[in-house]
N, C-alpha and C. Protein backbone atom coordinates (compact mmCIF):
# COMPACT_ATOMS: atom_id res chain seq x y z
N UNK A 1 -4.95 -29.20 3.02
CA UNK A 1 -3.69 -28.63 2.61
C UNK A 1 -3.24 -27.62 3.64
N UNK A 2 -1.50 -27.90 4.02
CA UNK A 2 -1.30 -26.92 5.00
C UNK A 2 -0.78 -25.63 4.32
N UNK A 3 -0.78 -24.34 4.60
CA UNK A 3 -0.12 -23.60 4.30
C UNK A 3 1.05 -23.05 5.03
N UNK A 4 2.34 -22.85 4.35
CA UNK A 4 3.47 -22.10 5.53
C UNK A 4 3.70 -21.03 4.95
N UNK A 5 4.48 -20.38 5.79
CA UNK A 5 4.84 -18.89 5.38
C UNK A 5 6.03 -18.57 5.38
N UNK A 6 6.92 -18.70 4.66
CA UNK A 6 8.20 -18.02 4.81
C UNK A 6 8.45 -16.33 5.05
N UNK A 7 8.69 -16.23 6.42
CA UNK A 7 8.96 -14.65 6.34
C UNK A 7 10.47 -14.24 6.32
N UNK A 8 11.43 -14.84 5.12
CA UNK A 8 12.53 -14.76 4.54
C UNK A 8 12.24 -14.56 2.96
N UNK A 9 11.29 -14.90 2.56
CA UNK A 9 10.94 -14.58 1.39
C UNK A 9 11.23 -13.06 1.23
N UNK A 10 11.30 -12.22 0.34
CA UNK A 10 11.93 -10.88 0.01
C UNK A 10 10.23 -10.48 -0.04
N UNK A 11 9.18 -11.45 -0.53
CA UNK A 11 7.25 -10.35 -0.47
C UNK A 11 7.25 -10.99 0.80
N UNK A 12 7.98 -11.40 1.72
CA UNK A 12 7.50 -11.75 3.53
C UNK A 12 6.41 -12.80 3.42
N UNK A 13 4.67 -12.76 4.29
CA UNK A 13 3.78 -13.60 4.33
C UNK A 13 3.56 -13.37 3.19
N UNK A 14 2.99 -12.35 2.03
CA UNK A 14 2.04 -12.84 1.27
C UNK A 14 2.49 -12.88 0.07
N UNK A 15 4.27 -13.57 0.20
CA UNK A 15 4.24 -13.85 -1.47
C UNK A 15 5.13 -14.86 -1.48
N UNK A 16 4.65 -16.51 -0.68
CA UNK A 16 5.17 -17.35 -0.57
C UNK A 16 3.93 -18.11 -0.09
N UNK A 17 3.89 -19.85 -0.91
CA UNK A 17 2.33 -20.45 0.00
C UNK A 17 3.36 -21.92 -0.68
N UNK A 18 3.38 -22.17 0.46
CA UNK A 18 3.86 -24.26 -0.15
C UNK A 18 3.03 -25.00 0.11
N UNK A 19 2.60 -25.36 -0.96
CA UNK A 19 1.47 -26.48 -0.80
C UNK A 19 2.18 -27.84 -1.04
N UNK A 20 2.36 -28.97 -0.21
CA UNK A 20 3.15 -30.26 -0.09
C UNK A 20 4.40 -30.12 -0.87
N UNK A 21 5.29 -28.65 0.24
CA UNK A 21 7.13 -28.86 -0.60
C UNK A 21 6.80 -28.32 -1.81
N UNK A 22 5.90 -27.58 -2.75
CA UNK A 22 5.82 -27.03 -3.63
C UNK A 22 6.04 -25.41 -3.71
N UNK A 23 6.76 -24.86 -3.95
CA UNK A 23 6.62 -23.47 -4.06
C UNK A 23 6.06 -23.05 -5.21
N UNK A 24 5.01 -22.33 -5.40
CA UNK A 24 4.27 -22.06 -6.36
C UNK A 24 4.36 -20.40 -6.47
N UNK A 25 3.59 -20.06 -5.79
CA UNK A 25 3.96 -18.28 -5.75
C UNK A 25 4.99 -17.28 -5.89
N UNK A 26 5.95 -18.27 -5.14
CA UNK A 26 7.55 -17.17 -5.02
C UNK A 26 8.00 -16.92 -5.78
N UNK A 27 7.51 -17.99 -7.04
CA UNK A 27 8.49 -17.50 -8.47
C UNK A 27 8.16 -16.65 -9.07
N UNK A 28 6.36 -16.69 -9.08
CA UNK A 28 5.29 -15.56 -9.68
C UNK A 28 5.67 -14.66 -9.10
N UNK A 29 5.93 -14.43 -8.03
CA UNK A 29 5.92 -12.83 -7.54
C UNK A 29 7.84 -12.25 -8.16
N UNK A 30 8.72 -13.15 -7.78
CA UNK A 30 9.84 -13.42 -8.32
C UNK A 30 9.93 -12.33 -9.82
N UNK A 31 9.16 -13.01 -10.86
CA UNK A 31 8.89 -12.72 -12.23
C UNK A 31 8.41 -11.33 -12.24
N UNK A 32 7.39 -10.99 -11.48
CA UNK A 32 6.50 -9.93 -11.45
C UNK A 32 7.57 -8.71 -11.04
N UNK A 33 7.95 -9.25 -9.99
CA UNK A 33 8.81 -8.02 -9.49
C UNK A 33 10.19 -7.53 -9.97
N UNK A 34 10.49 -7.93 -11.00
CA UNK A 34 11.81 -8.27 -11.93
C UNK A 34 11.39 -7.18 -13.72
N UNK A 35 9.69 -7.97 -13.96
CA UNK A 35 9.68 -6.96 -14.84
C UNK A 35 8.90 -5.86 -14.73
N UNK A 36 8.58 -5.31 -13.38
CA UNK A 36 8.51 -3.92 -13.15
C UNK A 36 9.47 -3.15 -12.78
N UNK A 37 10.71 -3.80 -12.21
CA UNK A 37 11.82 -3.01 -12.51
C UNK A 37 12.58 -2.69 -14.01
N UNK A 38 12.17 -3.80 -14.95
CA UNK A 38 12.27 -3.72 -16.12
C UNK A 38 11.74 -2.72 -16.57
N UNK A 39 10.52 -2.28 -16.57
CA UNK A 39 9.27 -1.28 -17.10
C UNK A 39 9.24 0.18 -16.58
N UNK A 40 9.99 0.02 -15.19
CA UNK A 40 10.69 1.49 -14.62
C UNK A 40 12.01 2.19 -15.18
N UNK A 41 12.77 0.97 -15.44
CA UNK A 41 14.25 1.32 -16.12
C UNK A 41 14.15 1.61 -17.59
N UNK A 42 13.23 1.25 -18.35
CA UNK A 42 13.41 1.26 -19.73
C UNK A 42 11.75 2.42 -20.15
N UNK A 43 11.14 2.93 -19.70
CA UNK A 43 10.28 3.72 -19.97
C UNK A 43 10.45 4.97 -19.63
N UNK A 44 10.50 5.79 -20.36
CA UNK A 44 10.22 7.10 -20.31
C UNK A 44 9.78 7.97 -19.54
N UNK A 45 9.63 8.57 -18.09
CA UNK A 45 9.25 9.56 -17.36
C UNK A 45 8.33 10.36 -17.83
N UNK A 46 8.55 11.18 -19.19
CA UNK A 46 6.76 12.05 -19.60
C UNK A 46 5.73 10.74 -19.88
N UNK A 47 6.34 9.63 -20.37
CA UNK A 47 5.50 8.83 -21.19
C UNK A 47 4.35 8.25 -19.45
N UNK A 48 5.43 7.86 -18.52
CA UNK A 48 4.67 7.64 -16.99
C UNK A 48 4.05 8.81 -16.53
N UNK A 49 4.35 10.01 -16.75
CA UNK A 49 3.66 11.19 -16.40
C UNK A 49 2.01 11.16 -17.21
N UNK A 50 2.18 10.74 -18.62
CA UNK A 50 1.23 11.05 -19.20
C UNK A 50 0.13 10.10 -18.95
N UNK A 51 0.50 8.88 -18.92
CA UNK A 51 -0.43 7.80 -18.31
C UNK A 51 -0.91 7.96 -17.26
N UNK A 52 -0.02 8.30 -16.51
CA UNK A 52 -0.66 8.46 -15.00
C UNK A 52 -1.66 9.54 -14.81
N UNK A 53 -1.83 10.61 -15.55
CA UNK A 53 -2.18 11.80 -15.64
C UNK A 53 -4.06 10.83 -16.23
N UNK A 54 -3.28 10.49 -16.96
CA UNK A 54 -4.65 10.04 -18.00
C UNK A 54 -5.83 8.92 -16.91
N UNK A 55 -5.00 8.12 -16.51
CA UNK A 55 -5.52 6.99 -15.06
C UNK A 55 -6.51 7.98 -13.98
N UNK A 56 -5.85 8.88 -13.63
CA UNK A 56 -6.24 9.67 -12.66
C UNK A 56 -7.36 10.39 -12.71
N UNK A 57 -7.54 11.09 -14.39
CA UNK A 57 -8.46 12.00 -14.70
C UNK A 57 -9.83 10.86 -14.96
N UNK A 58 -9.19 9.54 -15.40
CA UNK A 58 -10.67 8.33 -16.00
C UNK A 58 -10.67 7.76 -14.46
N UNK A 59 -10.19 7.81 -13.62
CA UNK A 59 -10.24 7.42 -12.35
C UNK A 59 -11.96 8.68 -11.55
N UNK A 60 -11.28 9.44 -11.88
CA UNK A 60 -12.22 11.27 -11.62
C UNK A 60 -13.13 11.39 -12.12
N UNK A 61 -13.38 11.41 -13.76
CA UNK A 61 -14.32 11.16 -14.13
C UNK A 61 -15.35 10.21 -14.50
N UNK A 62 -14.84 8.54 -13.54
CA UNK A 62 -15.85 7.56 -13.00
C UNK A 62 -16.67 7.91 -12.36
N UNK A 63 -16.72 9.71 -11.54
CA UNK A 63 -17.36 9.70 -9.77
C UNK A 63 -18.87 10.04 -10.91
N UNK A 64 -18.41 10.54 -11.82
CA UNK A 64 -20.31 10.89 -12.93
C UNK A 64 -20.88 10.25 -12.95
N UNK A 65 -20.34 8.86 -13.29
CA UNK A 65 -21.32 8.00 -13.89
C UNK A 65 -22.13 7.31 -12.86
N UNK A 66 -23.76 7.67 -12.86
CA UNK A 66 -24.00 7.00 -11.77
C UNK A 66 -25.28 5.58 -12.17
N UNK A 67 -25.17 4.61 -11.34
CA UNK A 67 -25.80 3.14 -11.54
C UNK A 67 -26.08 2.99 -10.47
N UNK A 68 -27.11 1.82 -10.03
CA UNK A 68 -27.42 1.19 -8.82
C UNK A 68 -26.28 0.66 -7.97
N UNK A 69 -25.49 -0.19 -9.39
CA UNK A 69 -24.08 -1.10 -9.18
C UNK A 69 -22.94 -0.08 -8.71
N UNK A 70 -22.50 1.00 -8.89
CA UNK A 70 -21.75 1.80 -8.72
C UNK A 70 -22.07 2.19 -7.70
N UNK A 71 -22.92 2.80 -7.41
CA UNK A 71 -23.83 3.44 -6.07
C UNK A 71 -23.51 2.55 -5.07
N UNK A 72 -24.07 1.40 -4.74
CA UNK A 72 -23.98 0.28 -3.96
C UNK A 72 -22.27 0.29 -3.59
N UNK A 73 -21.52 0.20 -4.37
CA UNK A 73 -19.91 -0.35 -4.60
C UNK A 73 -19.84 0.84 -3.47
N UNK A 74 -19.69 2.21 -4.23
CA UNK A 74 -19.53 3.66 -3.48
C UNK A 74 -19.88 3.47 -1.70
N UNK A 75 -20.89 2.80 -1.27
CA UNK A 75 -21.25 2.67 -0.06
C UNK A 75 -20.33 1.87 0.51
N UNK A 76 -19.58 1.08 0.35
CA UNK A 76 -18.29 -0.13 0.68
C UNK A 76 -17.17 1.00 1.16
N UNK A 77 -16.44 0.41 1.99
CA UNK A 77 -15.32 0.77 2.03
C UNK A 77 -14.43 0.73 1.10
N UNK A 78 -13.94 -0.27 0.45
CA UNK A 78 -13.15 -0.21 -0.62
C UNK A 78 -13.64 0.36 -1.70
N UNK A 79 -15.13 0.32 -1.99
CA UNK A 79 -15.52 1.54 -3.09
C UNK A 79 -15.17 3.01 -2.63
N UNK A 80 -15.29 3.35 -1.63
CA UNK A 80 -15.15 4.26 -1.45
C UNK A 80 -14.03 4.86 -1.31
N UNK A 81 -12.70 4.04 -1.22
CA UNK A 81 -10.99 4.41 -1.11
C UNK A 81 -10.64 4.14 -3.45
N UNK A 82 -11.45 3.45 -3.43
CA UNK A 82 -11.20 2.86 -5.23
C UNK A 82 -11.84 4.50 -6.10
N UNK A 83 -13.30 4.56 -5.60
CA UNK A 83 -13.97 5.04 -6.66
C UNK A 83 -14.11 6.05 -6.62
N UNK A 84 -13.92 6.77 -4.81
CA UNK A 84 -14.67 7.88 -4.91
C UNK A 84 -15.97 7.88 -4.69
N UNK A 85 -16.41 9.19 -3.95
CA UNK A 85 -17.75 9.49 -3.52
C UNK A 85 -18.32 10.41 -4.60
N UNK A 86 -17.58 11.64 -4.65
CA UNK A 86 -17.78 12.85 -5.47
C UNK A 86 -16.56 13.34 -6.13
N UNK A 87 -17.28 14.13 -7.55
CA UNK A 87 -16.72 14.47 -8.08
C UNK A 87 -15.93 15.87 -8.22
N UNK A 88 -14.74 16.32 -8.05
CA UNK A 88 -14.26 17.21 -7.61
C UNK A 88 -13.23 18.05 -8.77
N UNK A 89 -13.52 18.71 -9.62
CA UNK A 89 -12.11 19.59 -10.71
C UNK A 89 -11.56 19.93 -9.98
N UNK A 90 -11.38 20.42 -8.85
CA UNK A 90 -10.14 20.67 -7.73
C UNK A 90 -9.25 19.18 -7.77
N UNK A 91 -9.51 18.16 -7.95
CA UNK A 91 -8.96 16.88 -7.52
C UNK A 91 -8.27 16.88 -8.80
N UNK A 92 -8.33 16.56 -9.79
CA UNK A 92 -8.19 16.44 -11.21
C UNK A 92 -6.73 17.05 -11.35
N UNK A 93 -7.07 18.65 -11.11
CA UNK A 93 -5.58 19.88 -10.84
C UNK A 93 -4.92 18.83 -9.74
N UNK A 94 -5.25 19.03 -8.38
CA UNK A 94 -3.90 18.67 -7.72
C UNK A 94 -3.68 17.36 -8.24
N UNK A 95 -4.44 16.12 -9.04
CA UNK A 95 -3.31 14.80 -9.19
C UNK A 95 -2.82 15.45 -10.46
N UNK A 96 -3.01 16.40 -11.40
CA UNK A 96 -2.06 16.77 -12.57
C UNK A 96 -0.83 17.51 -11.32
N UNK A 97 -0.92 18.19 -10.95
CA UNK A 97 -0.26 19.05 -10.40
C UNK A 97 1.09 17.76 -9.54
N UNK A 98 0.21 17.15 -8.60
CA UNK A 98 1.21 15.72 -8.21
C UNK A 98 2.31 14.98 -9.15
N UNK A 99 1.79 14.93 -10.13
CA UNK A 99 1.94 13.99 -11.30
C UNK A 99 3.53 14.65 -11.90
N UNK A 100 3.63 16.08 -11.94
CA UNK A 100 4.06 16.80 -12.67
C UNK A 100 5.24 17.41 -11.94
N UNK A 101 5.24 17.59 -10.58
CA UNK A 101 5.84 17.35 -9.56
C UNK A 101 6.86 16.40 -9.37
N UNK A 102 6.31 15.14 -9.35
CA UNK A 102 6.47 13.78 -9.64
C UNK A 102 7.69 13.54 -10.80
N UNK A 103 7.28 13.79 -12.09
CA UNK A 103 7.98 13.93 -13.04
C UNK A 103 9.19 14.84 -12.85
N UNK A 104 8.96 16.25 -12.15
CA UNK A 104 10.64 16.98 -11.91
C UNK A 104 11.44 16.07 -12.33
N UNK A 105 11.00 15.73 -10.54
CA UNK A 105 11.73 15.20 -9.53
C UNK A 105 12.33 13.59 -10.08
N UNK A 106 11.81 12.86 -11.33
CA UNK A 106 12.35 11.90 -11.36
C UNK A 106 13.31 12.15 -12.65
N UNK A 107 12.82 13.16 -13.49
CA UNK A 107 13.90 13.82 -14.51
C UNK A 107 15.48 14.43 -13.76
N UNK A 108 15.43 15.22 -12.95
CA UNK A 108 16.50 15.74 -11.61
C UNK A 108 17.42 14.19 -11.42
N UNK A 109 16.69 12.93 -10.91
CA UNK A 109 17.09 12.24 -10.26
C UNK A 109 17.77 11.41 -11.50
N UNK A 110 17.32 10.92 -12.63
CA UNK A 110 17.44 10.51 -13.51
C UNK A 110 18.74 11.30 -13.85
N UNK A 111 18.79 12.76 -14.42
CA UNK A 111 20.04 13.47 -15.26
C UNK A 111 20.70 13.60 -13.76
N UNK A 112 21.08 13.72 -12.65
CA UNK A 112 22.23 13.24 -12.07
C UNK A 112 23.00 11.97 -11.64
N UNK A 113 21.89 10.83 -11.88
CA UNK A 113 22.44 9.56 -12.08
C UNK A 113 23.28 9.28 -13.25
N UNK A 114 23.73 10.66 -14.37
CA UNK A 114 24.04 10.06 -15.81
C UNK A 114 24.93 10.69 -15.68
N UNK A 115 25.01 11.24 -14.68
CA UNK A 115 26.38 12.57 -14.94
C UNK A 115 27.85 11.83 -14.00
């Protein structure tokens, strides 16, 4: 099977694959990217503040838990950009602190888009 690449596609190489004149992907990504603009426009700003807040802190307090399997992962590069090495309450504050920031600034942007 050959693969081509449309780099006119709106995801460029990696969100287009024709397998014999079939487009299979473009629509998936198509769909995907349609209802996260959906999920940005119709959700709430504290409600994304609060999740995100919540992601970040169970993101932080993964660096505790320690396993062979975790340990091992941690030594990877991508464990180590995903999971974290160590655990830091300084980190915790600045992604609340980011987060919250974050939120202003999209409340600001939000109430002058209405005005």
């Amino acid at each position: 099977m050959s693969q081509k690449r449309d780099m006119r596609h709106p995801a460029g190489a990696f969100g287009y694959v024709d397998f014999h004149q079939t487009r299979i992907v473009g629509r998936s990504t198509d769909a995907a990217a349609r209802g996260v603009n959906w999920l940005i426009a119709t959700i709430d700003a504290g409600r994304v503040a609060i999740l995100g807040s919540i992601f970040a802190t169970a993101i932080e307090l993964i660096k505790l838990l320690h396993s062979p399997a975790l340990d091992a992962l941690r030594l990877t590069l991508p464990g180590m950009l995903l999971l974290g090495r160590f655990f830091s309450a300084w980190d915790v504050i600045a992604y609340w602190l980011a987060i919250f920031i974050g939120y202003l600034i999209d409340r600001r942007i939000r109430s002058a888009a209405t005005v």
